[in-house]
Protein backbone atom coordinates (compact mmCIF):
# COMPACT_ATOMS: atom_id res chain seq x y z
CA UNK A 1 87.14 84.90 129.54
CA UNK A 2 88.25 83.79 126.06
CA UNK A 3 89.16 80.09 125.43
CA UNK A 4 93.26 79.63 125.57
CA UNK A 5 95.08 79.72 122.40
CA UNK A 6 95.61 75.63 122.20
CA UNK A 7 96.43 74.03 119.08
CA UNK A 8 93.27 73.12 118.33
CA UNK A 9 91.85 76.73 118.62
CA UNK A 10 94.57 78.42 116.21
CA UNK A 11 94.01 76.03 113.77
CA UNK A 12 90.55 77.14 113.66
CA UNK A 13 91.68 80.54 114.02
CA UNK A 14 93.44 79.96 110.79
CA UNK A 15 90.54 78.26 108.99
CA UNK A 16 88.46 81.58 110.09
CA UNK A 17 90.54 83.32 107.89
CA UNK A 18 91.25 81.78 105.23
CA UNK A 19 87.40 81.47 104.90
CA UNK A 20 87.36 84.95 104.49
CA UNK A 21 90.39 84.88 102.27
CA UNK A 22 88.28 82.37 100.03
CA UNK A 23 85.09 84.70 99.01
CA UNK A 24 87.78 87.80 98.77
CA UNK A 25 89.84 85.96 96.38
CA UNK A 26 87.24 84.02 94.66
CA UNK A 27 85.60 87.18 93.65
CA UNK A 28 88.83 88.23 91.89
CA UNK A 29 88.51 85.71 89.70
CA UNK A 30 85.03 84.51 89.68
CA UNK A 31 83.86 87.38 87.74
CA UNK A 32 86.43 86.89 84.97
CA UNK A 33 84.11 83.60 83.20
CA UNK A 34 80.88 85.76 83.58
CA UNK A 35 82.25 88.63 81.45
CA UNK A 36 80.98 87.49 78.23
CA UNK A 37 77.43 87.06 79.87
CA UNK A 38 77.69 90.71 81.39
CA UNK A 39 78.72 91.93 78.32
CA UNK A 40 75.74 90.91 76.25
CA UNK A 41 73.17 91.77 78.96
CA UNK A 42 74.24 95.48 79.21
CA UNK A 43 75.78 95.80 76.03
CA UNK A 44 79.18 96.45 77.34
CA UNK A 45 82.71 97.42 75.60
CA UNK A 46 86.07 95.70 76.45
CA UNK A 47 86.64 98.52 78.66
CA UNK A 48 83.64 98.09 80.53
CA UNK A 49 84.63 94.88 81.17
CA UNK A 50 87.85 95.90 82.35
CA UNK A 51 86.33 98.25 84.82
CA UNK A 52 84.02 95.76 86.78
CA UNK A 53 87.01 93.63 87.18
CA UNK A 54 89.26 96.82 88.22
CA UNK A 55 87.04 98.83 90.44
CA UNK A 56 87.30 96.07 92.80
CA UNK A 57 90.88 95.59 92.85
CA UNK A 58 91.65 99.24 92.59
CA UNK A 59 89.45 100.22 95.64
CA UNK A 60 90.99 96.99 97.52
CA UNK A 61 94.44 98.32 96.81
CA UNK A 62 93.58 101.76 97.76
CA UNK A 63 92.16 101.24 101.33
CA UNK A 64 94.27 97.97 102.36
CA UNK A 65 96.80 99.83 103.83
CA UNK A 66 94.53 102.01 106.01
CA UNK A 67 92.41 98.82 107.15
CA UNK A 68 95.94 97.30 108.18
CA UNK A 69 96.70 100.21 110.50
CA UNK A 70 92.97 101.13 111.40
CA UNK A 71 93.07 97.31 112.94
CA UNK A 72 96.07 97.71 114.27
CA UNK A 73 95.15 100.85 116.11
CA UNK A 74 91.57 99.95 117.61
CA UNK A 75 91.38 96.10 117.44
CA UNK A 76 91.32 93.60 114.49
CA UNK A 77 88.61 91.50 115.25
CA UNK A 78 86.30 94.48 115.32
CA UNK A 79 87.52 95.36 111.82
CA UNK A 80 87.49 91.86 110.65
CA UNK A 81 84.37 91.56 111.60
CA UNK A 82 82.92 95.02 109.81
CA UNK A 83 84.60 93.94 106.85
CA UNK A 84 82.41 90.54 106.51
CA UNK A 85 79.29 92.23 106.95
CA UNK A 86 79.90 95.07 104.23
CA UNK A 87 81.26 92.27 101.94
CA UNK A 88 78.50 90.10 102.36
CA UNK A 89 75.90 93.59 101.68
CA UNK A 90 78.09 94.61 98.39
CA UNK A 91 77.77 90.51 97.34
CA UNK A 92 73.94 91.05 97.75
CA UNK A 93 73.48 94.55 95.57
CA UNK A 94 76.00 93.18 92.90
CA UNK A 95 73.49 90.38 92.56
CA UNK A 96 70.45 92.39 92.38
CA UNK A 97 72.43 95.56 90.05
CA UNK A 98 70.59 96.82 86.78
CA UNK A 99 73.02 98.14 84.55
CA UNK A 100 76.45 98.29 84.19
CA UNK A 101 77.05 101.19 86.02
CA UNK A 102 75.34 99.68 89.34
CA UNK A 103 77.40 97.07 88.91
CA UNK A 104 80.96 98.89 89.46
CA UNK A 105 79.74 100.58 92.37
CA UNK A 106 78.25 97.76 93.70
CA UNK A 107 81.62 96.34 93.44
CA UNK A 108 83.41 99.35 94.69
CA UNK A 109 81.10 98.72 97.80
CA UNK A 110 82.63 95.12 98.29
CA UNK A 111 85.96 95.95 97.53
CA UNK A 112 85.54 98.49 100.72
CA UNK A 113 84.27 95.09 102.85
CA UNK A 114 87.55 93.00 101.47
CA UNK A 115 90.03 95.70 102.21
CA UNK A 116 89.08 94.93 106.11
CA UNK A 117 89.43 91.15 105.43
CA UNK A 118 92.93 90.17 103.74
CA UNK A 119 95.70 92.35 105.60
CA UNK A 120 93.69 91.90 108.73
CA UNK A 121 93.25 88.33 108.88
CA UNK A 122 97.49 88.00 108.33
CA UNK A 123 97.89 90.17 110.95
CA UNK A 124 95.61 87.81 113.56
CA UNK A 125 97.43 85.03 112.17
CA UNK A 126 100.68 86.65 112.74
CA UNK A 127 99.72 86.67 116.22
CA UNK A 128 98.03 83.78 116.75
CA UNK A 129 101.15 81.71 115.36
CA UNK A 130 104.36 83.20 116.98
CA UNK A 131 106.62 80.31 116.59
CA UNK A 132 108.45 80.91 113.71
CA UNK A 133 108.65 77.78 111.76
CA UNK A 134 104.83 77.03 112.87
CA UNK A 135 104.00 80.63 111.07
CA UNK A 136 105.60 79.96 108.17
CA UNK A 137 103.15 76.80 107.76
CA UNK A 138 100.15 78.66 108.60
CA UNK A 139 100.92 81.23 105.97
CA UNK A 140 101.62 78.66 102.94
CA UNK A 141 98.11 77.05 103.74
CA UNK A 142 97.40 80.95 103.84
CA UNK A 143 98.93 81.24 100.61
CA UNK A 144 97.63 77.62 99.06
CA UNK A 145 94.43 79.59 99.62
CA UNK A 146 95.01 82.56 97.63
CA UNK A 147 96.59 80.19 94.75
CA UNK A 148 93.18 77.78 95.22
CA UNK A 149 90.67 80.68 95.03
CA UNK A 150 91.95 82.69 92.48
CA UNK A 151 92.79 80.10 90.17
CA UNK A 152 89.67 77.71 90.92
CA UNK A 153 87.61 80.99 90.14
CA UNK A 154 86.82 80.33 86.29
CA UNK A 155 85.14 76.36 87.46
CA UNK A 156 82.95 78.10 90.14
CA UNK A 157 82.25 81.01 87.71
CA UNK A 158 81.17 78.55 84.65
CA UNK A 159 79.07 76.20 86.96
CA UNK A 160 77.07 78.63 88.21
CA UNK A 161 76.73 81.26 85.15
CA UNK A 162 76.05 78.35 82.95
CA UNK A 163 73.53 76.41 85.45
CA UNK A 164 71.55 79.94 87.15
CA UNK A 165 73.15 82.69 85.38
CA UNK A 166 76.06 85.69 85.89
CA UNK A 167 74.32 87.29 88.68
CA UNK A 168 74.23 83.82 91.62
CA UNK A 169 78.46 83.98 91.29
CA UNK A 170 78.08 86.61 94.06
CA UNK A 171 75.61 84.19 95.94
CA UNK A 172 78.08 82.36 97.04
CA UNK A 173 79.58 85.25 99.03
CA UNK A 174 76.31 85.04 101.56
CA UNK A 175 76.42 81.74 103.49
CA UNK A 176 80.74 81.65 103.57
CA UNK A 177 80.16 85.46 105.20
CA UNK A 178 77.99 84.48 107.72
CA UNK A 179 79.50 81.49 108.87
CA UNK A 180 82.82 83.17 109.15
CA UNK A 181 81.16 85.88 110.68
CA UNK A 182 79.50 83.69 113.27
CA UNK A 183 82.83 81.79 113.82
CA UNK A 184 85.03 85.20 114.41
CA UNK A 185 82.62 86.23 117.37
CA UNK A 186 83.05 82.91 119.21
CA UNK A 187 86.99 82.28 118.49
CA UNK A 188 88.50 84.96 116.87
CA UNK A 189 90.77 86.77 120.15
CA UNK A 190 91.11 90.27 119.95
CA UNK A 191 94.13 92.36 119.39
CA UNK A 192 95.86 95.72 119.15
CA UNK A 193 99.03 96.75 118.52
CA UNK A 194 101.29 97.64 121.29
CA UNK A 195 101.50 101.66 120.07
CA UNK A 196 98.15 102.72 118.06
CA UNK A 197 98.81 104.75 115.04
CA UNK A 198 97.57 107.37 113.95
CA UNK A 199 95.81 108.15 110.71
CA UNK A 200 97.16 109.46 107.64
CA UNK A 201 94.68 111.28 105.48
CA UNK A 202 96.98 113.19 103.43
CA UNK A 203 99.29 109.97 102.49
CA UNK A 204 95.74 107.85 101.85
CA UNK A 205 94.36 110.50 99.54
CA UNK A 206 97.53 110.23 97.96
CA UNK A 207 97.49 106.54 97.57
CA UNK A 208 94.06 106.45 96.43
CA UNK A 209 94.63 109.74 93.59
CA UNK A 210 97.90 107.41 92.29
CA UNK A 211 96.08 104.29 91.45
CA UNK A 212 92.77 105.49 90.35
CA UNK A 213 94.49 108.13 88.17
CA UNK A 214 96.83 105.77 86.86
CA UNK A 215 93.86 103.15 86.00
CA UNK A 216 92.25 105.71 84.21
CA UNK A 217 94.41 106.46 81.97
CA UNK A 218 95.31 102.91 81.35
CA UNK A 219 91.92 101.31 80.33
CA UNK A 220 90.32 104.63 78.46
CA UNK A 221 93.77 105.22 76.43
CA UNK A 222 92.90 103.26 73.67
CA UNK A 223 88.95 104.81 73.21
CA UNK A 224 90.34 108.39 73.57
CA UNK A 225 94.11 108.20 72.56
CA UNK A 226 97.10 107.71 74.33
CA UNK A 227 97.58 111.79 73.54
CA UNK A 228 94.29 112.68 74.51
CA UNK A 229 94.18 115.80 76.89
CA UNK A 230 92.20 113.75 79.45
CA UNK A 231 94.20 110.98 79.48
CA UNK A 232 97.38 112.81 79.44
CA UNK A 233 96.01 115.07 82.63
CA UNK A 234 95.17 112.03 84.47
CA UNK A 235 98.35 110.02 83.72
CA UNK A 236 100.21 114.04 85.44
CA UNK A 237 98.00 113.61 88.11
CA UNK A 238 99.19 110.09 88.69
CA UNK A 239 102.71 111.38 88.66
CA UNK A 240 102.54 113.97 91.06
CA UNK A 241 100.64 111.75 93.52
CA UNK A 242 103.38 109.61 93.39
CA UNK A 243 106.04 112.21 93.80
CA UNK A 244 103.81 113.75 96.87
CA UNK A 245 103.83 110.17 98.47
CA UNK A 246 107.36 110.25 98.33
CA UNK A 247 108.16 113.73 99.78
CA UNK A 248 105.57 113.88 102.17
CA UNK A 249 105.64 109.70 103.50
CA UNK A 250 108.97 110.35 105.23
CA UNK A 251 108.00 113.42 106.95
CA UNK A 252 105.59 111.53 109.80
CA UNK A 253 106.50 109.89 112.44
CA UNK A 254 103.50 107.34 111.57
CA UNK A 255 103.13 107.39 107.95
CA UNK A 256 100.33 105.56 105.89
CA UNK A 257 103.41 103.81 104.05
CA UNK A 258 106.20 103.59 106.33
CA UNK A 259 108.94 103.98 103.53
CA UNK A 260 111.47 102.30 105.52
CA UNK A 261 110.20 99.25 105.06
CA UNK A 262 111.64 99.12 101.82
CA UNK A 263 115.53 99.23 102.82
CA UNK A 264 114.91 95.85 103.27
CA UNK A 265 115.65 93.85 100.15
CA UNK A 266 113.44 90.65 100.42
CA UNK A 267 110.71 93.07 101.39
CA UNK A 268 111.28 95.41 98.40
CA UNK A 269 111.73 91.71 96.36
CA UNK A 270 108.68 90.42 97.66
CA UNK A 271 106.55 93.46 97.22
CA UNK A 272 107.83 93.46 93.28
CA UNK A 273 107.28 89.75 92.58
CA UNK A 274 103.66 90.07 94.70
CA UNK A 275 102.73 93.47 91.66
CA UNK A 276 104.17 91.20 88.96
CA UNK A 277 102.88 87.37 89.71
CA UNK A 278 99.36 89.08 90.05
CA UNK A 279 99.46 91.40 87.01
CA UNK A 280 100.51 87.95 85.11
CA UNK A 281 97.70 86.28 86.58
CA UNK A 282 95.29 88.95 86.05
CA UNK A 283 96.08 89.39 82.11
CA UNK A 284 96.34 85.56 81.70
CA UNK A 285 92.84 85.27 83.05
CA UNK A 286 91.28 87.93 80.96
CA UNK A 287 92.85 86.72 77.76
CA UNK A 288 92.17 83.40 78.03
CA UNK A 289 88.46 83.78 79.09
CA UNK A 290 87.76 86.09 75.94
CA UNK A 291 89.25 84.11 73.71
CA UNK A 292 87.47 80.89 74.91
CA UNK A 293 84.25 82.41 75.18
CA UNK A 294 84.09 84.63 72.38
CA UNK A 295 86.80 83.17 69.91
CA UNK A 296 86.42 79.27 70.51
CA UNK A 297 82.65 79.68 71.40
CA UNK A 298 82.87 77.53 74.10
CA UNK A 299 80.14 78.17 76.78
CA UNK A 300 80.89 79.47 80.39
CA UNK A 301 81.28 76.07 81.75
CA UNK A 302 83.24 74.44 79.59
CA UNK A 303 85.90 77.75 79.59
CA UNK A 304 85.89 77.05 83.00
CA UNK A 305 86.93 73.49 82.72
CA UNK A 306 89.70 74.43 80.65
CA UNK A 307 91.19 76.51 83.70
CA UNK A 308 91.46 73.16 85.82
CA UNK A 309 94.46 72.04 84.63
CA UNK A 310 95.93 75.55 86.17
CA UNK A 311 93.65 75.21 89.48
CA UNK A 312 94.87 71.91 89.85
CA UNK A 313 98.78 72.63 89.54
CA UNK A 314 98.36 75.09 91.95
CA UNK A 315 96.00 73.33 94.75
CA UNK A 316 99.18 70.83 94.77
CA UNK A 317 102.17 73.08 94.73
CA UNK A 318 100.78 76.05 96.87
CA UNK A 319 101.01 73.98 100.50
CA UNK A 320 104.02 72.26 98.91
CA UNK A 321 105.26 75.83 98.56
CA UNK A 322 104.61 76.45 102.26
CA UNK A 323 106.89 73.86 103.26
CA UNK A 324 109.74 74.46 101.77
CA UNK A 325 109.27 78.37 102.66
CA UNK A 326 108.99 76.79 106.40
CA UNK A 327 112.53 74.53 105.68
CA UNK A 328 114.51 75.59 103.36
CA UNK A 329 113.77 79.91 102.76
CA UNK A 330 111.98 81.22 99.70
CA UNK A 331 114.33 81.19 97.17
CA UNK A 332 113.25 77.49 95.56
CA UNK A 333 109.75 78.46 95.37
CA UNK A 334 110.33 81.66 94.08
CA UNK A 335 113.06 80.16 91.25
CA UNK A 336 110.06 77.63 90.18
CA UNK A 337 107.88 80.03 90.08
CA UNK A 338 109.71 82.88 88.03
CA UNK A 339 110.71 79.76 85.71
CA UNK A 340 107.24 78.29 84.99
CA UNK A 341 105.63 81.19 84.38
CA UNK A 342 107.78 82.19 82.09
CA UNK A 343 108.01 79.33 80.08
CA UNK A 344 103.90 79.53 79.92
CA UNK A 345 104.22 83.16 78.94
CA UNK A 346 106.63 82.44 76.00
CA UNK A 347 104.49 79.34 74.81
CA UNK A 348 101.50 81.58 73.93
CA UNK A 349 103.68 84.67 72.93
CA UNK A 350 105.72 83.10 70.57
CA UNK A 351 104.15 79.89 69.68
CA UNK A 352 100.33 80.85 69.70
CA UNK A 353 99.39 77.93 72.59
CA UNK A 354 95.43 78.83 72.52
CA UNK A 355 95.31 77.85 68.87
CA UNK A 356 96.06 74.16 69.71
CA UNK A 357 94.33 71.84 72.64
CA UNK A 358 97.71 70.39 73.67
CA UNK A 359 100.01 73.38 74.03
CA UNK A 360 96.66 75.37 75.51
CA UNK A 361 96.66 72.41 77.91
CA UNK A 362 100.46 72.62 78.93
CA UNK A 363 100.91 76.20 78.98
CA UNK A 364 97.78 76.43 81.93
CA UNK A 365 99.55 73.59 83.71
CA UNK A 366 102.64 75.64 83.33
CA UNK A 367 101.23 78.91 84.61
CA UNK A 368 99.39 77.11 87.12
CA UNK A 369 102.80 75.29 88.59
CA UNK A 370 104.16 78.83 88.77
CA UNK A 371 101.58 80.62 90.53
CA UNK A 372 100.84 77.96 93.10
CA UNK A 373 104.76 78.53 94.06
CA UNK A 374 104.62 81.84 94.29
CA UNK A 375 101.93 83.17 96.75
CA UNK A 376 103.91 81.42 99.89
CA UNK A 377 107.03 82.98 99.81
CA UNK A 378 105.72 86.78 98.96
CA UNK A 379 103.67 86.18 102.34
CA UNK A 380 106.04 84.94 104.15
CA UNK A 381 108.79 87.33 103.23
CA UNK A 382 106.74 90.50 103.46
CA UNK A 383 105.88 89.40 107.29
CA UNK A 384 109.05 88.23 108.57
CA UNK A 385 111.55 90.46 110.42
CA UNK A 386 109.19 92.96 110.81
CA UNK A 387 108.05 93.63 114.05
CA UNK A 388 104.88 92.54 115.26
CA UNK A 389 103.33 95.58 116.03
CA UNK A 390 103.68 96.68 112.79
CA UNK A 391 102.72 93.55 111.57
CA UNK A 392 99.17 95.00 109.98
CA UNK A 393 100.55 97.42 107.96
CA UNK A 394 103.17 95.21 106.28
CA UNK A 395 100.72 92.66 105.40
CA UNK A 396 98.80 95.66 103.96
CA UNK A 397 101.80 95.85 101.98
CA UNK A 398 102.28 92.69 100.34
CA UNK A 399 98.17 92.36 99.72
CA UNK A 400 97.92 95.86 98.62
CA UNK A 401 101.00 94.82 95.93
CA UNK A 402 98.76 92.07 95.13
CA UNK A 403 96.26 93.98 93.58
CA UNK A 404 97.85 96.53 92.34
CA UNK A 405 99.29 93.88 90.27
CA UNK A 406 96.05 92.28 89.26
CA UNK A 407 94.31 95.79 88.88
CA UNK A 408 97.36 96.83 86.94
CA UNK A 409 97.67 93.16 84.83
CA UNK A 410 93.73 93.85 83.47
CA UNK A 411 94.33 97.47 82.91
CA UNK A 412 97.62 97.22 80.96
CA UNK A 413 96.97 93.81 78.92
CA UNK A 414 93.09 94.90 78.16
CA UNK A 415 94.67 98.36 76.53
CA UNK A 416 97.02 95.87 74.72
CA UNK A 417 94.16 93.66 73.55
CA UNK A 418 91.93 96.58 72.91
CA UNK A 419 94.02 98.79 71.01
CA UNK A 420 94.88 95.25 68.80
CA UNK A 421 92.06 94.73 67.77
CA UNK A 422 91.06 98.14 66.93
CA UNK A 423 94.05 97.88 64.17
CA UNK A 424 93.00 94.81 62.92
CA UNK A 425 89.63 96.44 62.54
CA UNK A 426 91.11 99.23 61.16
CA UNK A 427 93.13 97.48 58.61
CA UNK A 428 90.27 95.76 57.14
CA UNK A 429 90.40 92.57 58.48
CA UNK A 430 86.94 90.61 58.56
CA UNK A 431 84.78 89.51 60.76
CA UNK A 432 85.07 86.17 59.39
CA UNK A 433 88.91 86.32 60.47
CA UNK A 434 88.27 87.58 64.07
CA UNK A 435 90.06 84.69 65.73
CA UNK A 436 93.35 85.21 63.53
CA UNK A 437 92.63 89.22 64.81
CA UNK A 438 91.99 88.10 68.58
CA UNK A 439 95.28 86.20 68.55
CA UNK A 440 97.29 88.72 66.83
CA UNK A 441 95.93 91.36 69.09
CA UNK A 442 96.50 89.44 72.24
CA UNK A 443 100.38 88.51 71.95
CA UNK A 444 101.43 91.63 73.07
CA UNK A 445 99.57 91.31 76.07
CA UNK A 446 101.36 87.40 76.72
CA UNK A 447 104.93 89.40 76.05
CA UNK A 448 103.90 90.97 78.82
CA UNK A 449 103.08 88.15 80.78
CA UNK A 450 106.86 86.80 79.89
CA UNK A 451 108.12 90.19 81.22
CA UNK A 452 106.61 89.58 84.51
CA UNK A 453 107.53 86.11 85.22
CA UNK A 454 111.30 87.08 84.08
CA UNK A 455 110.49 89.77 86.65
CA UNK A 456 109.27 87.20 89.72
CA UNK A 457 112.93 85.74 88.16
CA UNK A 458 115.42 87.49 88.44
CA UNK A 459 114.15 89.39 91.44
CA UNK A 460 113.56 86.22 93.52
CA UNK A 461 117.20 85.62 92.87
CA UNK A 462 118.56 88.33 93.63
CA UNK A 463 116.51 89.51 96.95
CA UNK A 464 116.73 85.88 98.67
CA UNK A 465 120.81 85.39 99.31
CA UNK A 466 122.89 86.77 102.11
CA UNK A 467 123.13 89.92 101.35
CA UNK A 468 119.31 90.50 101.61
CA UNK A 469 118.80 88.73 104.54
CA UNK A 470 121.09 91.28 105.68
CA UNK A 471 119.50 94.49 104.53
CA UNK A 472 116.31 92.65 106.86
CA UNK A 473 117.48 92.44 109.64
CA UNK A 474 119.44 96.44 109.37
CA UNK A 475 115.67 97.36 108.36
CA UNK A 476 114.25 95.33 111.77
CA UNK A 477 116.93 96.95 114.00
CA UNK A 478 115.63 100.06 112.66
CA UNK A 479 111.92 99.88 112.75
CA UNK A 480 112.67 98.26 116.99
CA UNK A 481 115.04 101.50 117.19
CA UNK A 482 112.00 103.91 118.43
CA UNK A 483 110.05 101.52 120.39
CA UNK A 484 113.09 100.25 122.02
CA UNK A 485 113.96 103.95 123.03
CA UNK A 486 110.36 104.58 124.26
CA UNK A 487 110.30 101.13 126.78
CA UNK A 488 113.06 102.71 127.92
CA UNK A 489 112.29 106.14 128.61
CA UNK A 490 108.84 104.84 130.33
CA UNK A 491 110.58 102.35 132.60
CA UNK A 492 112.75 105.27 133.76
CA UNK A 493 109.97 107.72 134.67
């Protein structure tokens, strides 16, 4: 007989989980410092680069959604618990890989352990914390996590690459995996949703042909042309996935991606801000590691140190996030957010920040105000109304936006950077100028990063009045409709 849920026990239910959260995150990010290392051990282009950091997010993004409903269907501690041990094996074999291309897979073989760890863990603590008000402040520490971990990244990165080397960053992953591992087996309750779904092969091979096709075609455009027949065929292919999803999504009664969930407007909002907060942070790390690294010359650790400015910003306004989610709603954070991002974007865009110390130093406290405000709110609002049996899949939702965003982010901004600097090349620009040629090639890539905080904006504003609460709680009668009609039938027989 499990231990009752007291106070006590869901707070540690909660720490459980965001333990896991930590190494999934922290990997994100981690990896981002070590690049220039990587690259001079295996010799590797900018888009190599770009694909260790992307076959990890793309694989998360394209199994999240199934791990939501597998978990939902035959238990989520079970799942929760595969998905440490396959984490903590793909942390080992990226430690130990030989090349390059050992590497990705390696990392394609974590990303398969994290997909079982994010959207499950905020479904347990979606049902470990039913009181509204108490959930909300379980999922801003939740969120202060993801803001923590992905922004404190670059410091743990340039310690350890810097004091052992690139490969003991994915040490870390071993004794966090056990522990939490351990822990989940002696307090972790399991749970099921009410109605197990069933799977959706079609609408996850769908899923999974959209986002690696659309990758693709993002990172090798700029080696083989934006024309090129292969990249051309793959960016088609990425297009009819999509269209397929959307024909053949509304057709089952249980699809992979229950398209109704959308109707809802601060679900639509958050899932929006969630693709464009995370492509921000994605390009904002990758620019500003290369250019520390490999323009300013600094070493991995002291890159790393320059990122503490943002980590700090965000360790302090991520739980101050939570609260006012819990009080006041999500529009504040959201505002704050969309704002200070922004205003960080536009400092290196238009005013070249990275060239001087101070404005470096002010647009990472910027970014890192923004970020920290923003994580709480897409949680929060992807989660609420819907109901709790579904509960897995919509978190799948919001993480799968996530990295999509940050997959997306590297992808987009790297083509940007690459493609730059091939011109400058091109145009007979020295070596001896590569820094001028770095900058120039990278400010496309920070317009970008301006797009997507107006984005987090304007779409915070408008999905967080009246009306959207409305369109929330239409979408929640309608998602209850079925299950409401099938109580009913079963209490009559």
């Amino acid at each position: 007989m499990p231990p009752p849920l007291t106070h006590r026990r869901r707070m540690l239910v909660l720490a459980i989980c965001c333990m896991s959260l930590l190494i999934v995150s922290l990997d994100n990010t981690v990896l981002n410092v070590a690049l220039p290392s990587m690259q001079k051990e295996f010799g590797a282009s900018v888009s190599g680069m770009q694909w260790t950091i992307d076959a990890y997010t793309l694989v998360l993004a394209s199994l999240l959604m199934l791990a939501g409903s597998t978990a939902d269907r035959i238990g989520r501690r079970r799942i929760f618990k595969a998905g440490l041990v396959i984490f903590t094996v793909g942390s080992v074999l990226c430690s130990v890989a030989p090349n390059l291309e050992s590497l990705i897979a390696f990392r394609m073989v974590q990303a398969v352990g994290g997909s079982m760890l994010n959207p499950v863990a905020m479904s347990i603590i979606t049902n470990t914390f039913t009181e509204p008000r108490e959930r909300a402040r379980a999922i801003g520490v939740w969120g202060g996590v993801v803001g923590i971990s992905m922004a404190a990244g670059p410091i743990v990165g340039g310690v350890l690459v810097d004091s052992v080397g690139w490969r003991s960053i994915f040490w870390i992953n071993l004794p966090v995996g056990l522990a939490a591992l351990l822990l989940t087996m002696r307090y972790v309750p399991e749970s099921r949703a009410p109605k197990p779904r069933r799977p959706d092969p079609v609408g996850q091979l769908l899923v999974m042909t959209l986002l690696g096709s659309l990758t693709y075609a993002i990172i090798e455009a700029p080696a083989a042309g934006w024309t090129s027949p292969v990249i051309v065929t793959f960016a088609l292919l990425a297009l009819a996935a999509l269209v397929g999803l959307i024909a053949y999504e509304p057709r089952r009664a249980e699809p992979l991606i229950d398209l109704r969930f959308f109707r809802s407007a601060p679900f639509s909002g958050a899932t929006v801000i969630a693709i464009s907060a995370f492509a921000s942070l994605g390009g904002f790390l990758f620019l500003s590691t290369l250019y520390l690294q490999n323009v300013r010359g600094l070493n991995a650790l002291d890159a790393g140190l320059w990122m503490l400015p943002m980590a700090a910003m965000t360790l302090v306004c991520a739980p101050v996030s939570g609260r006012i989610v819990g009080n006041r709603g999500p529009r504040i954070p959201l505002l704050v957010a969309g704002i200070a991002m922004t205003a960080s974007g536009v400092l290196f865009a238009a005013f070249e920040a990275e060239t001087s110390n101070v404005t470096r130093f002010i647009g990472y406290v910027l970014f890192g105000l923004g970020f920290g405000f923003v994580n709480a709110p897409i949680t929060n609002t992807a989660v609420s109304g819907m109901p709790r049996a579904q509960a897995g899949v919509a978190a799948a939702v919001a993480s799968t936006s996530r990295q999509i965003g940050q997959t997306l982010g590297v992808a987009v901004i790297g083509a940007v950077l690459a493609s730059g600097i091939a011109s400058g090349v091109a145009s007979g620009v020295g070596t001896s100028s590569y820094a001028t040629t770095f900058v120039d090639a990278s400010r496309g890539g920070w317009w970008i990063i301006v797009g997507c905080g107006v984005a987090v904006l304007l779409v915070g504003l408008l999905t967080s009045g009246h009306w959207a609460r409305a369109t929330a709680q239409r979408t929640a009668r309608c998602l209850e409709q079925p299950e409401i009609q099938e109580a009913t039938a079963g209490a009559s027989s």
